[in-house]
C-alpha atoms as a PDB file:
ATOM      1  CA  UNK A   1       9.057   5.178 -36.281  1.00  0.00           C
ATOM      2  CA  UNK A   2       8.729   6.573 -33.074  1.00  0.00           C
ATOM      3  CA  UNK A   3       5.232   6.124 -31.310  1.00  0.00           C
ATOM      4  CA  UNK A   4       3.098   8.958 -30.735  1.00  0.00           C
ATOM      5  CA  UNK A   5       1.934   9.876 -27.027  1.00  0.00           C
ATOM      6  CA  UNK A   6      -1.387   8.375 -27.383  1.00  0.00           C
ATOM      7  CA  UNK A   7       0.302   5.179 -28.835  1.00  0.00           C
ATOM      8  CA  UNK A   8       2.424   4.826 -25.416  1.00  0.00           C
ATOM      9  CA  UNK A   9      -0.530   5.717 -23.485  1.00  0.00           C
ATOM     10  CA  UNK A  10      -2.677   3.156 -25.356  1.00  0.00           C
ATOM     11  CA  UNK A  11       0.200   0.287 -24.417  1.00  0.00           C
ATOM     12  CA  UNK A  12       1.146   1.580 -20.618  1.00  0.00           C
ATOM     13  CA  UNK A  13      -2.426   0.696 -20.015  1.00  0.00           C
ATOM     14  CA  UNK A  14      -2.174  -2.621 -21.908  1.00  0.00           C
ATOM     15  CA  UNK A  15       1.061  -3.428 -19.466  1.00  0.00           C
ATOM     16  CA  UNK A  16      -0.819  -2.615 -16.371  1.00  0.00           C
ATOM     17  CA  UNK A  17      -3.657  -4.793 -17.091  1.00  0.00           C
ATOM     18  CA  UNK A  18      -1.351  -7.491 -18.406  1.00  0.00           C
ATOM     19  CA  UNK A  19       0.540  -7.041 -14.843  1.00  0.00           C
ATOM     20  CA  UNK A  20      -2.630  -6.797 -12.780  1.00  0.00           C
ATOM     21  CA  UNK A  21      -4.923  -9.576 -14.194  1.00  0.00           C
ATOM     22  CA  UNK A  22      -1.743 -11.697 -14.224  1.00  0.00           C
ATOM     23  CA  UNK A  23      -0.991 -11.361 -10.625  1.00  0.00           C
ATOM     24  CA  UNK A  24      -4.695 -11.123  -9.735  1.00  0.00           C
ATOM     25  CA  UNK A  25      -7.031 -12.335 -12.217  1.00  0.00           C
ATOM     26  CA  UNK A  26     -10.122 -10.741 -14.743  1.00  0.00           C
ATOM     27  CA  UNK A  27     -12.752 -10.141 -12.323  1.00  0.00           C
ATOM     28  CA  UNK A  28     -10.460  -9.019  -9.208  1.00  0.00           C
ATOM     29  CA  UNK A  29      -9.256  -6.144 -11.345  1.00  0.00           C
ATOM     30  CA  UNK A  30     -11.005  -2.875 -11.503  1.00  0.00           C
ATOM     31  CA  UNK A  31     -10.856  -0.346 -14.828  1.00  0.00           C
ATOM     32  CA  UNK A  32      -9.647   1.989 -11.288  1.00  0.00           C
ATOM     33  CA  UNK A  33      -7.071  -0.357 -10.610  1.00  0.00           C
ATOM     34  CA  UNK A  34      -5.704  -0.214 -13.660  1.00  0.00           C
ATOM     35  CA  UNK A  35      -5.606   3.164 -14.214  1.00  0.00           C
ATOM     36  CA  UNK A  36      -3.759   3.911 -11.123  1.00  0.00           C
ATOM     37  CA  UNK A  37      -0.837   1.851 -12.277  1.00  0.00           C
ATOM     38  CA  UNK A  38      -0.897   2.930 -15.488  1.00  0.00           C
ATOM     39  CA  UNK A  39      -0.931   7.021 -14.054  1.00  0.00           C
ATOM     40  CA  UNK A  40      -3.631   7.405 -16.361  1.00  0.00           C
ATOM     41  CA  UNK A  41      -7.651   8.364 -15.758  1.00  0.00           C
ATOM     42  CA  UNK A  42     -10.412   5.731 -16.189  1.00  0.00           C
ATOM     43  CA  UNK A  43     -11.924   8.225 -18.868  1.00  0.00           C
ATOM     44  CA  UNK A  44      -8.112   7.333 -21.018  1.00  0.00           C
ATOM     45  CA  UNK A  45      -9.211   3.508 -20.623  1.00  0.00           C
ATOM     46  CA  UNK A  46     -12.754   4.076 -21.928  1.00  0.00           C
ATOM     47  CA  UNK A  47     -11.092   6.679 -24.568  1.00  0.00           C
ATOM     48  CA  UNK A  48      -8.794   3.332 -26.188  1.00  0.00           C
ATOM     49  CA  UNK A  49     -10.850   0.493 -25.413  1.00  0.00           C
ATOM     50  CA  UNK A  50     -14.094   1.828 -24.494  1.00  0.00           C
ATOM     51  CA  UNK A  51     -14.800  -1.556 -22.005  1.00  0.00           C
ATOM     52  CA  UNK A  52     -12.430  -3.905 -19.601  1.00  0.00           C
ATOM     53  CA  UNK A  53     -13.778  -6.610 -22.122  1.00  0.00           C
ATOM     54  CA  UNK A  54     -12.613  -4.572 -25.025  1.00  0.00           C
ATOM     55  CA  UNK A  55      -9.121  -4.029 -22.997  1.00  0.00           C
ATOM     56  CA  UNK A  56      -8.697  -7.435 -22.021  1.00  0.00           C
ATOM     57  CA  UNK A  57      -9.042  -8.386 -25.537  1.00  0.00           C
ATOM     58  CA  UNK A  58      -5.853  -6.192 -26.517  1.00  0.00           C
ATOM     59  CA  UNK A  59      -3.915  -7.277 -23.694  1.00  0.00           C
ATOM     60  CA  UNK A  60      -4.827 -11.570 -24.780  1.00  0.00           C
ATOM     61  CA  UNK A  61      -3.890 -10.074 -28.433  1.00  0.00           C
ATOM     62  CA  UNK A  62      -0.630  -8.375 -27.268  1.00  0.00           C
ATOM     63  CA  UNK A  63       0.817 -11.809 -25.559  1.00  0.00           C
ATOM     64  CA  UNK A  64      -0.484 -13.570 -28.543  1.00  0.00           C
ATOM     65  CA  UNK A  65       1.951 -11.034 -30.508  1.00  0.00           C
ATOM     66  CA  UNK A  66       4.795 -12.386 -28.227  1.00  0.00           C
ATOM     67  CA  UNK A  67       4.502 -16.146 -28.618  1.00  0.00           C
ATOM     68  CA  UNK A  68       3.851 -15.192 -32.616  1.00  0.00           C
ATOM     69  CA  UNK A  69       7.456 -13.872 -32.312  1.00  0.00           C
ATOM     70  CA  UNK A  70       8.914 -16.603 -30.428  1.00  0.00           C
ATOM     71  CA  UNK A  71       7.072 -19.342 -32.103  1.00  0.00           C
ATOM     72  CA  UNK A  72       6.454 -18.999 -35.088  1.00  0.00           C
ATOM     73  CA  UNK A  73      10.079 -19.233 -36.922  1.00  0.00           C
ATOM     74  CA  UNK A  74      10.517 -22.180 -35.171  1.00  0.00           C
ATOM     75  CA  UNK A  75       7.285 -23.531 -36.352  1.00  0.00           C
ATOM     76  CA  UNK A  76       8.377 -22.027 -40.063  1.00  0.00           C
ATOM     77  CA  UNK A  77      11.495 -24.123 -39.730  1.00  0.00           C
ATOM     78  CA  UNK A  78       9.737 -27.290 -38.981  1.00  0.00           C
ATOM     79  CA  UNK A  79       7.716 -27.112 -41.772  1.00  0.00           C
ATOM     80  CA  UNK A  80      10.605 -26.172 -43.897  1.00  0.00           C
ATOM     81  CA  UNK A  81      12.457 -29.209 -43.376  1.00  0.00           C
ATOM     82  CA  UNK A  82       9.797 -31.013 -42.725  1.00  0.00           C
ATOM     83  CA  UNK A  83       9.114 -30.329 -46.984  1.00  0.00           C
ATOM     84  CA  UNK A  84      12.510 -31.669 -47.836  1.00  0.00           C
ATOM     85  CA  UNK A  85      10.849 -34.805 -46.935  1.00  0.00           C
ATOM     86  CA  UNK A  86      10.575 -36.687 -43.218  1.00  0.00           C
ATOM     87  CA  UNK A  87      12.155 -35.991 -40.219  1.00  0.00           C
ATOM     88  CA  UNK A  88      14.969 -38.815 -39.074  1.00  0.00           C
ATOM     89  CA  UNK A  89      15.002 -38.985 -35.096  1.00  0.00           C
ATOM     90  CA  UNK A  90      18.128 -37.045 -34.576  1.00  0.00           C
ATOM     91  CA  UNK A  91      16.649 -34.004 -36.433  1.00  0.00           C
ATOM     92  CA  UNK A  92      13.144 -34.398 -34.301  1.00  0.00           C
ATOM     93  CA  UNK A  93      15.545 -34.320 -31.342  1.00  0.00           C
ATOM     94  CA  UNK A  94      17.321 -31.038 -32.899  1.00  0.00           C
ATOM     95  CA  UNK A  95      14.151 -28.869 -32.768  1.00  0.00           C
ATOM     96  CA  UNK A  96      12.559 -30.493 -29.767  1.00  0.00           C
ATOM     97  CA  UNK A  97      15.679 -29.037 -28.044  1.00  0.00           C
ATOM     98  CA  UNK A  98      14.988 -25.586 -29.766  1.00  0.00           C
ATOM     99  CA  UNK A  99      11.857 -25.774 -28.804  1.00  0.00           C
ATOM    100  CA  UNK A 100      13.100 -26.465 -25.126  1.00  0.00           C
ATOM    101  CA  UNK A 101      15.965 -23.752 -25.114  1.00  0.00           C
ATOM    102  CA  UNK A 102      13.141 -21.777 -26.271  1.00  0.00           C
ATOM    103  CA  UNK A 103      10.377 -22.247 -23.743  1.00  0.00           C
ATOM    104  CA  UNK A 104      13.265 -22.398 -21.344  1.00  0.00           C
ATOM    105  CA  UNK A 105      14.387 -17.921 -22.557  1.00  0.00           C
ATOM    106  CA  UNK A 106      10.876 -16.969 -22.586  1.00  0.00           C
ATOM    107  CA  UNK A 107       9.785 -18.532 -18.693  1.00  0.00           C
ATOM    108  CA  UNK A 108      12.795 -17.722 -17.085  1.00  0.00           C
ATOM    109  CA  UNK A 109      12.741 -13.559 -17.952  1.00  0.00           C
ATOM    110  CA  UNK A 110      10.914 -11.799 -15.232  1.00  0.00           C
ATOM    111  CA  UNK A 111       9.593  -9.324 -18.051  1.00  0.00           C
ATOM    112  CA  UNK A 112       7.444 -12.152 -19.262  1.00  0.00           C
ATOM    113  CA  UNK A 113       6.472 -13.519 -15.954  1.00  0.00           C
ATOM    114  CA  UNK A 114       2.508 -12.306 -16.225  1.00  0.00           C
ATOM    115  CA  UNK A 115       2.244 -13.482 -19.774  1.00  0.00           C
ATOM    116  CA  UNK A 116       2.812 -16.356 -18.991  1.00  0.00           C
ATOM    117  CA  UNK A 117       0.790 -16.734 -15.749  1.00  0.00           C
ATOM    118  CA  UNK A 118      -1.812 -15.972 -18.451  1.00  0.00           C
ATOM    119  CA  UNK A 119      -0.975 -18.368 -20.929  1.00  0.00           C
ATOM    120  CA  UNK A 120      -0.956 -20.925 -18.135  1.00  0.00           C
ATOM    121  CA  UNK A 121      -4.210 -19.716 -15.830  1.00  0.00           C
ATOM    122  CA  UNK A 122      -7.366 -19.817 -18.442  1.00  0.00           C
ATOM    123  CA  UNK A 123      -9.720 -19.339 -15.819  1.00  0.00           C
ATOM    124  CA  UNK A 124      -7.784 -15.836 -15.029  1.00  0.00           C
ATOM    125  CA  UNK A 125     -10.085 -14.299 -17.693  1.00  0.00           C
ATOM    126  CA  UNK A 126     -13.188 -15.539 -19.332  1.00  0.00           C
ATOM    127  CA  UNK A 127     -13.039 -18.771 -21.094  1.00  0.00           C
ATOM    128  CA  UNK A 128     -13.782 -16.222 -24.755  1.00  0.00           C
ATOM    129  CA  UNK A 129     -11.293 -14.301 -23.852  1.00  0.00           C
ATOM    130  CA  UNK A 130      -9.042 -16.540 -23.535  1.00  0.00           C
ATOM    131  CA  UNK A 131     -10.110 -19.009 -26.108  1.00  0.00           C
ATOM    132  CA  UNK A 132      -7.744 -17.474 -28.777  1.00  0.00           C
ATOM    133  CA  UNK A 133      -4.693 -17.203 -26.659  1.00  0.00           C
ATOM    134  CA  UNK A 134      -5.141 -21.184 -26.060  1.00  0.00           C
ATOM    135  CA  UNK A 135      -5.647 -21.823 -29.555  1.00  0.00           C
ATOM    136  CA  UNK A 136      -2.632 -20.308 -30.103  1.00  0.00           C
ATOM    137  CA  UNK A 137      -0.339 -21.877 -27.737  1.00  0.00           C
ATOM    138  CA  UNK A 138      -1.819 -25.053 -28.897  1.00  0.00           C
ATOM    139  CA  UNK A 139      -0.560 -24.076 -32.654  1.00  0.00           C
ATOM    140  CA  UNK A 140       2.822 -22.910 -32.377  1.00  0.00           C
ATOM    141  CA  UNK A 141       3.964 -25.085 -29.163  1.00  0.00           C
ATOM    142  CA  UNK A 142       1.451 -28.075 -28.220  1.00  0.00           C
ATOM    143  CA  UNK A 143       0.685 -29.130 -31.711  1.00  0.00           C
ATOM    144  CA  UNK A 144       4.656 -29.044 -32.965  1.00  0.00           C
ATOM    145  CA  UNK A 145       5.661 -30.520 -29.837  1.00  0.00           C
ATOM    146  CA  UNK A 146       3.543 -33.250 -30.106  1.00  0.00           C
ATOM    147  CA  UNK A 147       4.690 -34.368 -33.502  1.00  0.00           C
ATOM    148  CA  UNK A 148       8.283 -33.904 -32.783  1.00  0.00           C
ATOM    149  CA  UNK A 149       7.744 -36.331 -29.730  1.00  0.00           C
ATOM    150  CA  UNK A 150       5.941 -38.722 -31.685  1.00  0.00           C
ATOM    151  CA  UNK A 151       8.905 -38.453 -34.349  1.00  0.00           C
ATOM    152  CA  UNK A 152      11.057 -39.333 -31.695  1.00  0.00           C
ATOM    153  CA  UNK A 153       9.021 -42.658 -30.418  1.00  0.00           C
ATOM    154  CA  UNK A 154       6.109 -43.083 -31.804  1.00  0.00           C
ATOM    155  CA  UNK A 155       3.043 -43.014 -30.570  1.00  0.00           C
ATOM    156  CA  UNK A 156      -1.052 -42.055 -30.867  1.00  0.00           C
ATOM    157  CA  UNK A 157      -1.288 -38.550 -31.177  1.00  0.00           C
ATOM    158  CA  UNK A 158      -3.327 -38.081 -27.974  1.00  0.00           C
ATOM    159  CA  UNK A 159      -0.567 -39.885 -26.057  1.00  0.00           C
ATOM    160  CA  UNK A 160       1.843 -37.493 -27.916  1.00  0.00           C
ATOM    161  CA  UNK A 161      -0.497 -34.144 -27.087  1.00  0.00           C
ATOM    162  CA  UNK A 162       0.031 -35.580 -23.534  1.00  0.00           C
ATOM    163  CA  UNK A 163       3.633 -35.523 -23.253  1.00  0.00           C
ATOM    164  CA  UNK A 164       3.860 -32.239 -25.321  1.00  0.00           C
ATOM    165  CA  UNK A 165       1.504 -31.118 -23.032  1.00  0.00           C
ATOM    166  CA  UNK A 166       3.291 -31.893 -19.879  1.00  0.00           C
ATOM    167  CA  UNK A 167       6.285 -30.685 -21.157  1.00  0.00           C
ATOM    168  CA  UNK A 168       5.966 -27.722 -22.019  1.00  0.00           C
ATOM    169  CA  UNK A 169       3.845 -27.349 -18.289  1.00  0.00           C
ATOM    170  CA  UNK A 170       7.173 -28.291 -16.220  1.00  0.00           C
ATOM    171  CA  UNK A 171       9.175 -25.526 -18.096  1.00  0.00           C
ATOM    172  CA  UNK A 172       6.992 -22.956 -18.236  1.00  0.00           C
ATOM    173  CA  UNK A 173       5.301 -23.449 -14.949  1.00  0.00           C
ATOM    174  CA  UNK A 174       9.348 -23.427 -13.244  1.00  0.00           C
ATOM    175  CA  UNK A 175       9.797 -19.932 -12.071  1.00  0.00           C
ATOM    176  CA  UNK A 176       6.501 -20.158 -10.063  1.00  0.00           C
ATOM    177  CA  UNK A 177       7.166 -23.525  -8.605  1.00  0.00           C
ATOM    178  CA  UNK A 178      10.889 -23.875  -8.499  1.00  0.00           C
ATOM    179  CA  UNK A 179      11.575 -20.604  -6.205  1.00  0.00           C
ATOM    180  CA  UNK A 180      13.162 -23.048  -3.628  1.00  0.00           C
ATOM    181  CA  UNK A 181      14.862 -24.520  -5.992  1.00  0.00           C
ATOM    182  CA  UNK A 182      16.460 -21.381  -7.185  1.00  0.00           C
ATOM    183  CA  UNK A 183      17.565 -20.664  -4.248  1.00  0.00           C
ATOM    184  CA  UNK A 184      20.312 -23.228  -4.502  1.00  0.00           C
ATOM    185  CA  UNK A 185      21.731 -22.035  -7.607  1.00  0.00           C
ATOM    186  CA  UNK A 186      22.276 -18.231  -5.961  1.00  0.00           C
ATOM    187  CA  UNK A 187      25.961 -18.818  -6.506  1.00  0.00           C
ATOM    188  CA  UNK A 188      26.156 -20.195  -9.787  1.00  0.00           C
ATOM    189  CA  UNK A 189      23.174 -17.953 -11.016  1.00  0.00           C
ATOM    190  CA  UNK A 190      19.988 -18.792 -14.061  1.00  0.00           C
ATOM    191  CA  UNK A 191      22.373 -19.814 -16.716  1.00  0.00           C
ATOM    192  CA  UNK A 192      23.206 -22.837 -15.222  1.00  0.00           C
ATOM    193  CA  UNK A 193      19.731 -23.678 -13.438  1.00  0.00           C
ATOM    194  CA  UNK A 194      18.425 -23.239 -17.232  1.00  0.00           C
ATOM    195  CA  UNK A 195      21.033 -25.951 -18.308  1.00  0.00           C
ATOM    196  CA  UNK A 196      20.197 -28.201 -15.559  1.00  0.00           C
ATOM    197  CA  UNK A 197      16.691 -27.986 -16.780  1.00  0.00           C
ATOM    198  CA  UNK A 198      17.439 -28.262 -20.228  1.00  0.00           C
ATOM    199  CA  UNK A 199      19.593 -31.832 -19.422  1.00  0.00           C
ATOM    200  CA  UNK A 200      16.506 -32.786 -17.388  1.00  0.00           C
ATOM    201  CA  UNK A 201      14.137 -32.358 -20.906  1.00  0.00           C
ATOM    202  CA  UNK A 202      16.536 -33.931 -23.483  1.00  0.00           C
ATOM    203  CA  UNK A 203      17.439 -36.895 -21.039  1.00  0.00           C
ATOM    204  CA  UNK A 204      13.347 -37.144 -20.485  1.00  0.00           C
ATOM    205  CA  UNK A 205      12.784 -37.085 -24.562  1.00  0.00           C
ATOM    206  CA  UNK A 206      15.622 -39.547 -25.193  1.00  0.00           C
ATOM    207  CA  UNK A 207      14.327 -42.020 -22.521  1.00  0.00           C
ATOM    208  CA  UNK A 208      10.848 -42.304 -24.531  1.00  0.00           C
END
């Protein structure tokens, strides 16, 4: 069903703060900021979400939306096999790849770039703010992680959280720290910087 004018209105602002406080952070982004990219007036903002507090909410709920989407069939499909009984190595290695291919499509498109500056930078907003978009990440990607890795070798759990942990932190965190990098691969393009990065993961899970 196509959304209503109020309903784009409502999420143009959500993308401009989501843009903003993603480049910027919480408190270096004014309700006047935000309503200048999003061609709206401040009075629209205070109309939907009657604070910044209120609006930075919707915008921690609306990337929480995304890694729901991303996530959370993977997640489904762990547990699914995972209740035909225990995971052998070579399947742990299976969805630790999917969940590397995975982490891998949603860094590496531009259109997600200040989600996941977000998901990355908790002290861009206020730590209960943020608090559910962490608990989050830490249920659909640390925690799975983490137990696929100590499938693979294993290991105490906080070890395991560890490696997840750092993991997931060199993929995600690529685009913002590889730029260099990138620039080597003009010719040959993403695809095959993404595969070079996906080698470097499985080769660093085998070698545990």
């Amino acid at each position: 069903m196509p959304k209503t004018k109020g309903e784009r209105t409502r999420q143009r602002i959500i993308n401009s703060a989501r843009t903003l406080i993603g480049n910027k952070s919480y408190d270096a982004v004014t309700t006047r900021m935000i309503a200048a990219h999003a061609g709206c007036s401040q009075s629209a903002i205070a109309f939907y979400f009657t604070t910044k507090e209120n609006l930075c909410k919707c915008v921690i709920d609306d990337i929480i939306g995304y890694h729901v989407l991303y996530y959370k069939p993977l997640l489904d499909s762990l547990n699914a096999a995972e209740a035909q009984g225990p995971l052998s190595r070579g399947e742990a290695l299976r969805f630790l790849q999917m969940y590397v291919q995975m982490l891998l499509k949603v860094s590496m498109d531009p259109r997600n770039f200040c989600s996941v500056r977000l998901s990355i930078n908790s002290t861009a907003v206020p730590e209960g703010l943020y608090t559910p978009l962490g608990e989050a990440i830490r249920k659909y990607i640390t925690f799975p992680v983490a137990h696929l890795i100590s499938v693979v070798k294993p290991m105490p759990q906080n070890k395991a959280l560890v490696y997840s942990q750092g993991l997931s932190n060199a993929i995600i965190t690529f685009p913002f720290t590889g730029v260099i990098l990138k620039e080597e691969y003009r010719e040959t393009g993403d695809l095959q910087l993404q595969q070079h990065i996906l080698d470097f993961a499985l080769d660093l899970i085998e070698s545990l």
